[in-house]
PDB file of N, CA and C in Angstrom:
ATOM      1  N   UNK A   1      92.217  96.575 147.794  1.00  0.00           N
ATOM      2  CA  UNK A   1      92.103  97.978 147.383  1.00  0.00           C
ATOM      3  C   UNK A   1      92.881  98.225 146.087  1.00  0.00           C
ATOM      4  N   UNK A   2      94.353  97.821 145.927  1.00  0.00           N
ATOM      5  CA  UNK A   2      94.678  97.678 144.975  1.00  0.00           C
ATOM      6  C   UNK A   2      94.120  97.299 143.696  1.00  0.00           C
ATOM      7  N   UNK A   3      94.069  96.166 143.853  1.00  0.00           N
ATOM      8  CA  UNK A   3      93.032  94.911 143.008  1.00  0.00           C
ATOM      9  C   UNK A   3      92.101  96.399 141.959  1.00  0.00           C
ATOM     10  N   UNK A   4      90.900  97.044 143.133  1.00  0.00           N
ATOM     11  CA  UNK A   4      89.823  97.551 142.728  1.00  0.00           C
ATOM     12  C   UNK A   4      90.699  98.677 142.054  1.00  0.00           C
ATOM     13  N   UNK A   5      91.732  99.641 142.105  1.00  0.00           N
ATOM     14  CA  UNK A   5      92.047 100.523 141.228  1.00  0.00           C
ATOM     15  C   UNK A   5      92.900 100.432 140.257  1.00  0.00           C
ATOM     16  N   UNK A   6      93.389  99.015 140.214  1.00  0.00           N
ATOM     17  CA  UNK A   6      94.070  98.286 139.091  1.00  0.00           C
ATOM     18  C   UNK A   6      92.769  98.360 137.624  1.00  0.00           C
ATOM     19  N   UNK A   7      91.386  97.580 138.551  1.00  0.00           N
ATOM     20  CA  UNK A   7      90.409  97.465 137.972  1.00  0.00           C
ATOM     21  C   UNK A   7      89.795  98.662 136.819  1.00  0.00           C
ATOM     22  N   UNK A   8      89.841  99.593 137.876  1.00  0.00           N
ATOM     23  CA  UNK A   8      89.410 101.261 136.979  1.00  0.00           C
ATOM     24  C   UNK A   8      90.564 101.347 135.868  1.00  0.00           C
ATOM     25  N   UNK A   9      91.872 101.191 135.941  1.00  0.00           N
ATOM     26  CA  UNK A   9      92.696 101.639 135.081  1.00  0.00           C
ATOM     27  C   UNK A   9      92.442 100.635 133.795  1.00  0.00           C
ATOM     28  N   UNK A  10      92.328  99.263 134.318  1.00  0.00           N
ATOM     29  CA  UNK A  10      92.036  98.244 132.899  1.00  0.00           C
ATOM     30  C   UNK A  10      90.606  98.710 132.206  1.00  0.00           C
ATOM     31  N   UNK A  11      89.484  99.086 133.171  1.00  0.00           N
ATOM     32  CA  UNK A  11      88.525  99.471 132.272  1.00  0.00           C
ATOM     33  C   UNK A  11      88.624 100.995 130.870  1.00  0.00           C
ATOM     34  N   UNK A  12      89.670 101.833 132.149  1.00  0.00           N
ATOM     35  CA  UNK A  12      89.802 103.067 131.368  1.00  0.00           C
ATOM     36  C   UNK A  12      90.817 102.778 130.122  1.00  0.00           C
ATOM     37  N   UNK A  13      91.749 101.777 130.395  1.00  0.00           N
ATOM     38  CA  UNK A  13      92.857 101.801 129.494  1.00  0.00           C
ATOM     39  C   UNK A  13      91.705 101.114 128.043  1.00  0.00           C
ATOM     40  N   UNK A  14      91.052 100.411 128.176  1.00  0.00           N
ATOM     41  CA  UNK A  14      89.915  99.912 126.934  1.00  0.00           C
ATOM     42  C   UNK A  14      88.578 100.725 126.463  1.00  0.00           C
ATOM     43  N   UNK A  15      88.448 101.458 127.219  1.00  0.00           N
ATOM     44  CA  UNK A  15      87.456 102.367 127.319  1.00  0.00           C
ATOM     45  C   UNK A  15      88.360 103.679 126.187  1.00  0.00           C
ATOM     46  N   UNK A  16      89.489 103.698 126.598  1.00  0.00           N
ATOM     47  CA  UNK A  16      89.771 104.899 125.425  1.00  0.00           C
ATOM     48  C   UNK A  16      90.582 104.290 124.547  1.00  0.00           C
ATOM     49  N   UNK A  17      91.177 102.866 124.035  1.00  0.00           N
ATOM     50  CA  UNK A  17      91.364 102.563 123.075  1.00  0.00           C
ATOM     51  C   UNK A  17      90.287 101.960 122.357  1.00  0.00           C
ATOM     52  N   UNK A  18      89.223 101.351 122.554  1.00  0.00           N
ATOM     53  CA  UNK A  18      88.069 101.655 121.840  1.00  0.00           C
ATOM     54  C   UNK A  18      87.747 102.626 121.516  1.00  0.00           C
ATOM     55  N   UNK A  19      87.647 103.828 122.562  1.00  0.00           N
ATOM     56  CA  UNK A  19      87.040 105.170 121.340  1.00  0.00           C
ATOM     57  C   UNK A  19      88.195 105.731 120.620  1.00  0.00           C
ATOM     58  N   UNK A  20      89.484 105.068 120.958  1.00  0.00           N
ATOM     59  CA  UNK A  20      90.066 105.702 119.607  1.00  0.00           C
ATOM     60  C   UNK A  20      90.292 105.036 118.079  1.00  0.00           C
ATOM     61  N   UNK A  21      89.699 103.758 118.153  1.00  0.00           N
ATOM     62  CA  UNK A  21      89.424 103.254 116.886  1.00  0.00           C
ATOM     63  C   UNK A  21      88.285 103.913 116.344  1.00  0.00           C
ATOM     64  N   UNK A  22      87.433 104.492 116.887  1.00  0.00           N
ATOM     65  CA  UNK A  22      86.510 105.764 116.086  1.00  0.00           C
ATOM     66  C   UNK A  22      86.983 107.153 115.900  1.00  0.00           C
ATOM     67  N   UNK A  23      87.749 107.306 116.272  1.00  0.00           N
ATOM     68  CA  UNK A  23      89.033 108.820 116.248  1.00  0.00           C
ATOM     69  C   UNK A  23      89.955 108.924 115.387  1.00  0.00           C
ATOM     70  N   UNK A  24      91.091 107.830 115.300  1.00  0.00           N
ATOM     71  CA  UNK A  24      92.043 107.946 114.648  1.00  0.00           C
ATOM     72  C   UNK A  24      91.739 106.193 114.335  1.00  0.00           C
ATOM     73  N   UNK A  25      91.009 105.738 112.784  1.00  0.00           N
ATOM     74  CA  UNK A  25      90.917 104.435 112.281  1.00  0.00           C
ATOM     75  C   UNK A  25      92.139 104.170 111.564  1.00  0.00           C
ATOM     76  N   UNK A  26      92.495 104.925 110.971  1.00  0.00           N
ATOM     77  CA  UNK A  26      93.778 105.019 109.944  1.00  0.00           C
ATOM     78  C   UNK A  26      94.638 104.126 110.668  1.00  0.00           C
ATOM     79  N   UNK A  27      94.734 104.448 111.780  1.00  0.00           N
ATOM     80  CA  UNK A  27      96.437 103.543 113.031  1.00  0.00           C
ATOM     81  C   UNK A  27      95.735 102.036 112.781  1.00  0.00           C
ATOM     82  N   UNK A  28      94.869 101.661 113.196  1.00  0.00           N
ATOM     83  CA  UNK A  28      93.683 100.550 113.422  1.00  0.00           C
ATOM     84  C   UNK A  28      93.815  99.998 111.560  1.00  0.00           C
ATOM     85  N   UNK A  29      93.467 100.532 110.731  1.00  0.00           N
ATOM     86  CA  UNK A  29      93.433 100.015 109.625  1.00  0.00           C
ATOM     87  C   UNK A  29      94.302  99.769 109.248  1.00  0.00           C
ATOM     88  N   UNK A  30      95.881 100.282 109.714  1.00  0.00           N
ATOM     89  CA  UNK A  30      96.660  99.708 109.167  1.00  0.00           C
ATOM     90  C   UNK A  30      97.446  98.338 109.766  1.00  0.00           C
ATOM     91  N   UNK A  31      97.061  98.160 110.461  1.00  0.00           N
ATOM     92  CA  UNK A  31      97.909  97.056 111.324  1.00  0.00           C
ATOM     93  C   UNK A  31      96.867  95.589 111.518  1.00  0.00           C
ATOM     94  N   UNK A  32      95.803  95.657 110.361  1.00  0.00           N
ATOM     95  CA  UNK A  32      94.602  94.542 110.297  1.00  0.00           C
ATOM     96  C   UNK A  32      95.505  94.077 109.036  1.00  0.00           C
ATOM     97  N   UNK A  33      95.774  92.687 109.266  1.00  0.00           N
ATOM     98  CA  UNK A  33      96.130  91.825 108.334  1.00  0.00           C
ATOM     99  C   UNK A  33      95.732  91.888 106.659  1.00  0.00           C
ATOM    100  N   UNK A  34      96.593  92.213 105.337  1.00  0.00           N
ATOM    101  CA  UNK A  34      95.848  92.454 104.414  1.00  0.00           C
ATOM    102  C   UNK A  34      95.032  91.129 104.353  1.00  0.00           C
ATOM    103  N   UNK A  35      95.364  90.190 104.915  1.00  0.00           N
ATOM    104  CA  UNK A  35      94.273  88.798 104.592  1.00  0.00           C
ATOM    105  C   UNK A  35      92.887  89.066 104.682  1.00  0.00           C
ATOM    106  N   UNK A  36      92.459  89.790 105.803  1.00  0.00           N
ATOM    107  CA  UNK A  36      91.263  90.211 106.494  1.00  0.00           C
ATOM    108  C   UNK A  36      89.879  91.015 105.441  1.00  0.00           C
ATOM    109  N   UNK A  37      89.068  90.735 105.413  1.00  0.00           N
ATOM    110  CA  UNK A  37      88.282  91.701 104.615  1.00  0.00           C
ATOM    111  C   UNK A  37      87.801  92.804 105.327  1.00  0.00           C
ATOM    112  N   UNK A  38      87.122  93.551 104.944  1.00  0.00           N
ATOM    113  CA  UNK A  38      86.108  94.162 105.701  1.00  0.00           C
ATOM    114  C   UNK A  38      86.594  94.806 106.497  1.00  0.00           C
ATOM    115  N   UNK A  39      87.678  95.849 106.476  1.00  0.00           N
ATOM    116  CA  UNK A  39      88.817  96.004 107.435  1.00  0.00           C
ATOM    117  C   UNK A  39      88.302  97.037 108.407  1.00  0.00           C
ATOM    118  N   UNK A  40      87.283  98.023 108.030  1.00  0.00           N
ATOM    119  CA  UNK A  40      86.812  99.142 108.321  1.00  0.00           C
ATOM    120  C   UNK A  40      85.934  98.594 109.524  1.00  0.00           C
ATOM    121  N   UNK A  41      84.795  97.499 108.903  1.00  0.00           N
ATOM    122  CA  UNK A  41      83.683  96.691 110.257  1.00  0.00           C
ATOM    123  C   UNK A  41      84.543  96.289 111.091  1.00  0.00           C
ATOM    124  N   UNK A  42      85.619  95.219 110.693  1.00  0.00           N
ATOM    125  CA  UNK A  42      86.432  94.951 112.366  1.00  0.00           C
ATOM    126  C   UNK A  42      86.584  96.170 113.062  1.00  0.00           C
ATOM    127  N   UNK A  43      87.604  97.043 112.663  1.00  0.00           N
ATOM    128  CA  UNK A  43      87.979  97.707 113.202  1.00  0.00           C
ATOM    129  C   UNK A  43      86.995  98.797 114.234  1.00  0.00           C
ATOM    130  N   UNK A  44      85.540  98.869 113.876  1.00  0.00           N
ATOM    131  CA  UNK A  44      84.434  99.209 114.548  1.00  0.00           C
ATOM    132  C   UNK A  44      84.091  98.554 115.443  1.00  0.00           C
ATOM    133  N   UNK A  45      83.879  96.896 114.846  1.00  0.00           N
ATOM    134  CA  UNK A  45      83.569  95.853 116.191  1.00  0.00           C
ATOM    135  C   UNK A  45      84.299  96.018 117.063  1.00  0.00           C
ATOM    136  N   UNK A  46      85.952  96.157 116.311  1.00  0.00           N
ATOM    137  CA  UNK A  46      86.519  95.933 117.709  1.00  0.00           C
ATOM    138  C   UNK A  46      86.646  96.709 118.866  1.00  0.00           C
ATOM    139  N   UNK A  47      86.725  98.059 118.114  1.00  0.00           N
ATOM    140  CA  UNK A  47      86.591  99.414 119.060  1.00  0.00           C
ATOM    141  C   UNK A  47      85.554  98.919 119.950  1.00  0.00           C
ATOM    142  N   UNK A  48      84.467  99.273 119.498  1.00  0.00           N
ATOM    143  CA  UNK A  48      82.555  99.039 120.271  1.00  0.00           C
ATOM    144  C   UNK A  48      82.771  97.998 121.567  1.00  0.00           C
ATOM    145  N   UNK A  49      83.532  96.857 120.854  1.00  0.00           N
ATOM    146  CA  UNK A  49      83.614  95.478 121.775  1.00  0.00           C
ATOM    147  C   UNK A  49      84.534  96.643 123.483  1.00  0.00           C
ATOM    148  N   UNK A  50      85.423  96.845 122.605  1.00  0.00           N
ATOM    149  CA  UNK A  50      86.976  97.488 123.679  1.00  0.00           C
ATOM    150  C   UNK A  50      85.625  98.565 124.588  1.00  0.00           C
ATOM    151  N   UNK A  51      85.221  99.340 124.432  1.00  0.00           N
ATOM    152  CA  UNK A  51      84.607 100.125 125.129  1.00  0.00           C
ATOM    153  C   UNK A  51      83.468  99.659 125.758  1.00  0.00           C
ATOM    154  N   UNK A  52      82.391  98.793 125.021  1.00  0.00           N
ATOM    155  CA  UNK A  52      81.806  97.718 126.220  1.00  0.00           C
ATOM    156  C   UNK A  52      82.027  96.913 127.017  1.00  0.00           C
ATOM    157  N   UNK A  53      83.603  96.490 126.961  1.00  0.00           N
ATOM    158  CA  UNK A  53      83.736  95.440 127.933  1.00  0.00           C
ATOM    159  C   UNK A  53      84.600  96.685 128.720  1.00  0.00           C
ATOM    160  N   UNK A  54      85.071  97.444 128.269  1.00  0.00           N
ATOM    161  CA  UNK A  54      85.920  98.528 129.671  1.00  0.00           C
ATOM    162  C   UNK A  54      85.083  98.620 130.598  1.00  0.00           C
ATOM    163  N   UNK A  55      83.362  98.678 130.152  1.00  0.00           N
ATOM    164  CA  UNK A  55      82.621  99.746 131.085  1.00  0.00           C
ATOM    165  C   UNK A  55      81.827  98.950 131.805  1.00  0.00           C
ATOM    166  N   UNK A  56      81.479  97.650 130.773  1.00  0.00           N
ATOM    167  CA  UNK A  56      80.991  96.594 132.012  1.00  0.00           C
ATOM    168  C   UNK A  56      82.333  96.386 132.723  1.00  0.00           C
ATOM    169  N   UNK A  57      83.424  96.142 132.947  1.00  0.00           N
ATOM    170  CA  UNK A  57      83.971  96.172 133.982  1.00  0.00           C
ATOM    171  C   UNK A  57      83.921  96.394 135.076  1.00  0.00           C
ATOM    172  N   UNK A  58      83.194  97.618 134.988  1.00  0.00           N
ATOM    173  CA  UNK A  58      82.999  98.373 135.837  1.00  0.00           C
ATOM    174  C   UNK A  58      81.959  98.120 136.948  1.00  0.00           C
ATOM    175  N   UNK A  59      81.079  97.419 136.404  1.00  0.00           N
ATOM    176  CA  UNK A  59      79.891  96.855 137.064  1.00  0.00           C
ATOM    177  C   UNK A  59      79.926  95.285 137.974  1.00  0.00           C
ATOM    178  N   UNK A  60      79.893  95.433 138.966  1.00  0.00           N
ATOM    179  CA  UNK A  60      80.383  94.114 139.868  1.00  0.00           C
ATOM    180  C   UNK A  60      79.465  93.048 139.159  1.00  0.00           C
ATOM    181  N   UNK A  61      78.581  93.146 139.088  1.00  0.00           N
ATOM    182  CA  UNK A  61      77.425  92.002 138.342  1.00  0.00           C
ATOM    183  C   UNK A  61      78.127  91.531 136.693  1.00  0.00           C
ATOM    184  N   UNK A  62      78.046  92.073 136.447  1.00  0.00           N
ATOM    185  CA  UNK A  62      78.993  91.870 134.501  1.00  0.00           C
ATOM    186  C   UNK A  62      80.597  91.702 134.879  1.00  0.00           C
ATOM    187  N   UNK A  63      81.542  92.174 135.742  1.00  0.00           N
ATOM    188  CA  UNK A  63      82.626  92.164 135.772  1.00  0.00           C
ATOM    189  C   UNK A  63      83.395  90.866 135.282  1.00  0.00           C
ATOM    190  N   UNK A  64      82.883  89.365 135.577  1.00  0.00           N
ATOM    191  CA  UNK A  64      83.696  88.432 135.166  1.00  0.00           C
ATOM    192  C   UNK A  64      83.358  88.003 133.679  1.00  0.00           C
ATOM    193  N   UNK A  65      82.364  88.447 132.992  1.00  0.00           N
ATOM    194  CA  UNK A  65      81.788  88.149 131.749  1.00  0.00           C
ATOM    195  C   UNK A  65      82.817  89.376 130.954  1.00  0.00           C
ATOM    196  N   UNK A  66      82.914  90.606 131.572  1.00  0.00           N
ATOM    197  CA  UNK A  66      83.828  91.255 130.997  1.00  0.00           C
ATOM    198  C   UNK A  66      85.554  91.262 130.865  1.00  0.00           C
ATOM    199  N   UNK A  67      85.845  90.833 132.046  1.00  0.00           N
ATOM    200  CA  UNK A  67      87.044  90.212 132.128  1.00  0.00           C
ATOM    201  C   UNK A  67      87.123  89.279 130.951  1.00  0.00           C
ATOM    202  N   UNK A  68      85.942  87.895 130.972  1.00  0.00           N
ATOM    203  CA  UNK A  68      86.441  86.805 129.732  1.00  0.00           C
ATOM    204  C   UNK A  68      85.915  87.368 128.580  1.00  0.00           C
ATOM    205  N   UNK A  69      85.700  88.355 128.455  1.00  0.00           N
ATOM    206  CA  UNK A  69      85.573  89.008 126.717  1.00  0.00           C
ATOM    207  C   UNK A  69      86.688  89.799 126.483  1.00  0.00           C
ATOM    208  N   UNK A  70      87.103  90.433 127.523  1.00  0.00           N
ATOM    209  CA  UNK A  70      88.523  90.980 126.958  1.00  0.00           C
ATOM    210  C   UNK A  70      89.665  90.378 126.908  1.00  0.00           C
ATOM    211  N   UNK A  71      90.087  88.923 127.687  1.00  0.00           N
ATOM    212  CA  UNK A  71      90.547  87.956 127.207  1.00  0.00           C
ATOM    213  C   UNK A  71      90.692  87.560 125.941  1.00  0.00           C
ATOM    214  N   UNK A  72      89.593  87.137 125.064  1.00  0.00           N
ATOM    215  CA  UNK A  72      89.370  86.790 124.425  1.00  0.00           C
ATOM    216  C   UNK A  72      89.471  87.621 123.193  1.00  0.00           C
ATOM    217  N   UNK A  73      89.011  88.735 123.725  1.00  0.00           N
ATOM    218  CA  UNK A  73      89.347  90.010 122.276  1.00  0.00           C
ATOM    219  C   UNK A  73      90.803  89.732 122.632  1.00  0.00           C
ATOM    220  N   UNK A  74      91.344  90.136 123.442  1.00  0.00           N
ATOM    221  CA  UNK A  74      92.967  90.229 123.193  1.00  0.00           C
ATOM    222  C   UNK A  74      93.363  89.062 122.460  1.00  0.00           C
ATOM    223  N   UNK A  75      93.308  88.026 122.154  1.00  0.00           N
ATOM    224  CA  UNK A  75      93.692  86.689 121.675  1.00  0.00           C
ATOM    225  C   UNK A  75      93.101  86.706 120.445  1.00  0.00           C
ATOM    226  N   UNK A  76      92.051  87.629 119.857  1.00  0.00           N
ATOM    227  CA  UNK A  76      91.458  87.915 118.575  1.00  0.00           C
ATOM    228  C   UNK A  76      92.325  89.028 117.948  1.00  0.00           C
ATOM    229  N   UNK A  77      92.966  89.823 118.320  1.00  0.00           N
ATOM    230  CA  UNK A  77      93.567  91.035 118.146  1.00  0.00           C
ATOM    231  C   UNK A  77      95.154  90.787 117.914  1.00  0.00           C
ATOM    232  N   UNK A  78      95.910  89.513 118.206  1.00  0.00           N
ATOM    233  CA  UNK A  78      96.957  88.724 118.697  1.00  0.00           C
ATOM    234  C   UNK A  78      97.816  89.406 117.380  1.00  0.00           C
ATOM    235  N   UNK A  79      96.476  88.171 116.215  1.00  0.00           N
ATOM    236  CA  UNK A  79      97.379  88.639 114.996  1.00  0.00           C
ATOM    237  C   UNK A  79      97.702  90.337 114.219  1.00  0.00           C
ATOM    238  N   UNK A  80      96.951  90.601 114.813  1.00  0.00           N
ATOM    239  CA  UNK A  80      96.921  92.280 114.040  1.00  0.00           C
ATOM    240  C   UNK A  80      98.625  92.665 114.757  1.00  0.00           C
ATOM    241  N   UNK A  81      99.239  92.102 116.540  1.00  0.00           N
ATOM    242  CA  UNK A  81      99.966  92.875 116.844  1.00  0.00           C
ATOM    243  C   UNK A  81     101.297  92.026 116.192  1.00  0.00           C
ATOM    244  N   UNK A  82     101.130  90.664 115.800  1.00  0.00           N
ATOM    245  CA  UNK A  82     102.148  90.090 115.065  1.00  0.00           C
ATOM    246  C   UNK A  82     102.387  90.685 113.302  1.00  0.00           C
ATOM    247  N   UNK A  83     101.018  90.828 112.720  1.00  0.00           N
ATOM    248  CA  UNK A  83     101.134  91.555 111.657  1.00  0.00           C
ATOM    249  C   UNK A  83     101.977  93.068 112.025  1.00  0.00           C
ATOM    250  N   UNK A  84     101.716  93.890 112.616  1.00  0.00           N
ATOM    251  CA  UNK A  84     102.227  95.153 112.907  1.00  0.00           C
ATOM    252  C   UNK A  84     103.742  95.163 112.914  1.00  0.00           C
ATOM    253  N   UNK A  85     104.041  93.931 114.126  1.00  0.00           N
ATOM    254  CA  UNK A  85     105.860  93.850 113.969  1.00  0.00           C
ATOM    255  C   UNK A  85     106.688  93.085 112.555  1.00  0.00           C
ATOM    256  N   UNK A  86     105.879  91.948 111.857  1.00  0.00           N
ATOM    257  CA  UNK A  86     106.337  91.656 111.187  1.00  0.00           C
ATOM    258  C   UNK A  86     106.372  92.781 109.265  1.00  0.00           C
ATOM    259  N   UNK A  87     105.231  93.856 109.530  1.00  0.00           N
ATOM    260  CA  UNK A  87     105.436  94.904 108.345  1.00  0.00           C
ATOM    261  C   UNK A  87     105.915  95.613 108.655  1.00  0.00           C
ATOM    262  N   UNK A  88     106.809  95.806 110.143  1.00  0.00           N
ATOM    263  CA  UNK A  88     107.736  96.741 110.288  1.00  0.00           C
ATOM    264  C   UNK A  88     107.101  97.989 110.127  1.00  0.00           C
ATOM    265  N   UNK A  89     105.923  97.816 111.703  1.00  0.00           N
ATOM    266  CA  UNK A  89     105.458  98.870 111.698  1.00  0.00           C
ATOM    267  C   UNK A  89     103.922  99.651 110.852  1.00  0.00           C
ATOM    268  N   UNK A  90     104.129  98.581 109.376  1.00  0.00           N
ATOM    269  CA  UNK A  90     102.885  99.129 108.918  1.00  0.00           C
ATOM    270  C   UNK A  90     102.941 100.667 108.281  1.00  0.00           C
ATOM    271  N   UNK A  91     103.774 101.008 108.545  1.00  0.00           N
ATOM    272  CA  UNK A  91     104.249 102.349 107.667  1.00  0.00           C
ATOM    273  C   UNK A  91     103.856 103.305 108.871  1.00  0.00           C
ATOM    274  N   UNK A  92     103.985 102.658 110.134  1.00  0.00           N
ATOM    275  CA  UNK A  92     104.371 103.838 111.122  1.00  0.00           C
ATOM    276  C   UNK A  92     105.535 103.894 111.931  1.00  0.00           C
ATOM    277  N   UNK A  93     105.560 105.166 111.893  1.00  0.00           N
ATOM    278  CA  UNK A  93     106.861 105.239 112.802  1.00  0.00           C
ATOM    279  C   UNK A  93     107.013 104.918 114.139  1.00  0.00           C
ATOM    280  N   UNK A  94     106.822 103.358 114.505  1.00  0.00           N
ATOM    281  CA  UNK A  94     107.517 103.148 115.770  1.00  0.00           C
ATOM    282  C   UNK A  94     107.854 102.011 115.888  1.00  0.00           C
ATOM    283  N   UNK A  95     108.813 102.275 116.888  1.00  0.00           N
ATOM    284  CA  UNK A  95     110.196 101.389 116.736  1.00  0.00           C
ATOM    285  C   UNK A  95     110.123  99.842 117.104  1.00  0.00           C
ATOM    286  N   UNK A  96     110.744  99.382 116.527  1.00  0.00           N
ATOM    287  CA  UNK A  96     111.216  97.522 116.171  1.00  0.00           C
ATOM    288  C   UNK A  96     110.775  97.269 117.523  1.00  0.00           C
ATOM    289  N   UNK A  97     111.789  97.917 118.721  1.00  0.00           N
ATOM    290  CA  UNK A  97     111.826  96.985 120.012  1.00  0.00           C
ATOM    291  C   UNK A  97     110.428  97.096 120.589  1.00  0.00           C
ATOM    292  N   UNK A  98     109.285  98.019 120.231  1.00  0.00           N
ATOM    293  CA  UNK A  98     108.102  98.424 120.748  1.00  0.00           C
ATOM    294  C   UNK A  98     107.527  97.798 120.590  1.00  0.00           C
ATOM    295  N   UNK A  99     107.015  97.331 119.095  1.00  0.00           N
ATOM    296  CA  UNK A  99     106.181  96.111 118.753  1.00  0.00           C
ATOM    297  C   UNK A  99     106.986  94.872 119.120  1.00  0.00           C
ATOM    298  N   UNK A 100     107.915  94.670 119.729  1.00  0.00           N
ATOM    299  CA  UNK A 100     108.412  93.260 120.404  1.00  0.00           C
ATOM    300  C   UNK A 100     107.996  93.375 122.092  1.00  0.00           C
ATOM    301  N   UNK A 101     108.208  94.077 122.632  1.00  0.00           N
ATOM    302  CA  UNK A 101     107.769  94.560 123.490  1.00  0.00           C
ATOM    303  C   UNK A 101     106.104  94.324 123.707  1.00  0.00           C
ATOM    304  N   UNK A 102     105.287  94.835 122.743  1.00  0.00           N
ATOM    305  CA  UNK A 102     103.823  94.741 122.847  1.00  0.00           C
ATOM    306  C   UNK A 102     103.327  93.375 122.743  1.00  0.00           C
ATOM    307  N   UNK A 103     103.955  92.019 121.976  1.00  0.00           N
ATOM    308  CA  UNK A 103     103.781  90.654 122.194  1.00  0.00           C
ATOM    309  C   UNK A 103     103.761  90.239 122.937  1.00  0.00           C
ATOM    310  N   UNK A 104     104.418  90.071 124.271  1.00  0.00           N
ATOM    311  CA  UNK A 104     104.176  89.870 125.323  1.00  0.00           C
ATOM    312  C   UNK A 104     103.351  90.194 126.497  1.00  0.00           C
ATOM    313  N   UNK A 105     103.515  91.526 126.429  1.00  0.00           N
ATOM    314  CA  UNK A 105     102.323  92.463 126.409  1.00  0.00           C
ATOM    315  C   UNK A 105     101.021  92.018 126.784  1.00  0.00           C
ATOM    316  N   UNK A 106     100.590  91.726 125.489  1.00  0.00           N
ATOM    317  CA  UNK A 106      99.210  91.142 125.457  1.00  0.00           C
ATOM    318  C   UNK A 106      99.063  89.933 126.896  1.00  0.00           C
ATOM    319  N   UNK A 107      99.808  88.922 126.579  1.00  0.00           N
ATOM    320  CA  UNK A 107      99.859  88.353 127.607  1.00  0.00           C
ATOM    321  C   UNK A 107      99.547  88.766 129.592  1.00  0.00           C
ATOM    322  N   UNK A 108     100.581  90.177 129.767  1.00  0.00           N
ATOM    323  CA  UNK A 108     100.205  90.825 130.617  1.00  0.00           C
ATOM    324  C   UNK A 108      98.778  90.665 130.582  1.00  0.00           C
ATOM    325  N   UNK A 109      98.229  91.672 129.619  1.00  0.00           N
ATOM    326  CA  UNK A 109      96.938  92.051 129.987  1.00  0.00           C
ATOM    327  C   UNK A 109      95.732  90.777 130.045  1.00  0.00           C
ATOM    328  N   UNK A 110      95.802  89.573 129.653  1.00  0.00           N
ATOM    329  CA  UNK A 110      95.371  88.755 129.661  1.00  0.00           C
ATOM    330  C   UNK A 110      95.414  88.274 131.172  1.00  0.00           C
ATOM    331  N   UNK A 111      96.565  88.213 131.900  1.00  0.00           N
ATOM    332  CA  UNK A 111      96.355  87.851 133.146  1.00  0.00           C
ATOM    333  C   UNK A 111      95.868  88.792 133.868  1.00  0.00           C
ATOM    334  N   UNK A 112      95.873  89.991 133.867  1.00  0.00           N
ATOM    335  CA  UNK A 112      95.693  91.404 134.342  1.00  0.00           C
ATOM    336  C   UNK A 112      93.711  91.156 134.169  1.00  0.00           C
ATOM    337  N   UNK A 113      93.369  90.668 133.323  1.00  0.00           N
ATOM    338  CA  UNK A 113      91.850  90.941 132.799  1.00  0.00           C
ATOM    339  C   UNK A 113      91.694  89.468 134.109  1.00  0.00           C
ATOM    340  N   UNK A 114      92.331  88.429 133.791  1.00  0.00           N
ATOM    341  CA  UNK A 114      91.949  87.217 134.757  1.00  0.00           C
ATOM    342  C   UNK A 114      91.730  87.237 136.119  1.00  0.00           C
ATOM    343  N   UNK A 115      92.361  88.470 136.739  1.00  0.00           N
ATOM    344  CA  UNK A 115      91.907  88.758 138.264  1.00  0.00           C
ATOM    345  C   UNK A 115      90.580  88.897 138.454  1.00  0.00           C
ATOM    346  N   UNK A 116      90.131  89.769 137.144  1.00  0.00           N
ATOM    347  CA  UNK A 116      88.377  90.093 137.744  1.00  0.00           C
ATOM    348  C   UNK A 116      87.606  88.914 136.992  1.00  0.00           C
ATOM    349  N   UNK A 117      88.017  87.603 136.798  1.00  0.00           N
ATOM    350  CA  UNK A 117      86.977  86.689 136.239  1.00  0.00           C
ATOM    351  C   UNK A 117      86.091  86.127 137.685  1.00  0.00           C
TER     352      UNK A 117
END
């Protein structure tokens, strides 16, 4: 029972950070590596990706295909959260220990996505 409302919260928690890379891009654009081109299309893919795999989540038939895509986005996304701590933020205001904090993080959610494979 747990398990299944753990489930709703991982879909919802991607479900609205995808639509907020169409809301507020500015946060999203700034924390994409200047290496990166095209900073505006990732940042769309990635949203689109975040909100299709929240919602197949949701669906017992798609659930483990969605689980290993959000895996996998998270491990695509890795560097944007190492870029973020190492520009100190990116010219936003939040704090050092947060983005150290969010590195590991990822990890969480990586095992967190691995229950429903």
């Amino acid at each position: 029972m747990l398990l299944q409302v753990l489930m709703y919260v991982l879909a919802g928690f991607f479900v609205f950070a995808g639509v907020y890379h169409f809301l507020k891009p500015k946060f999203f654009l700034r924390i994409i590596p200047p290496i990166l081109p095209l900073k505006e299309w990732i940042n769309w893919i990635t949203g689109g990706f975040e909100v299709a795999l929240g919602l197949l989540l949701l669906f017992p038939s798609y659930q483990s295909i969605a689980a290993w895509g959000i895996m996998i986005l998270l491990v695509a996304v890795f560097p944007a959260n190492i870029y973020h701590l190492m520009a100190k933020g990116a010219g936003m205001k939040v704090p050092i220990w947060a983005l150290w904090v969010r590195l590991p993080l990822q990890g969480v959610l990586i095992w967190w996505a691995y229950q429903y494979t």
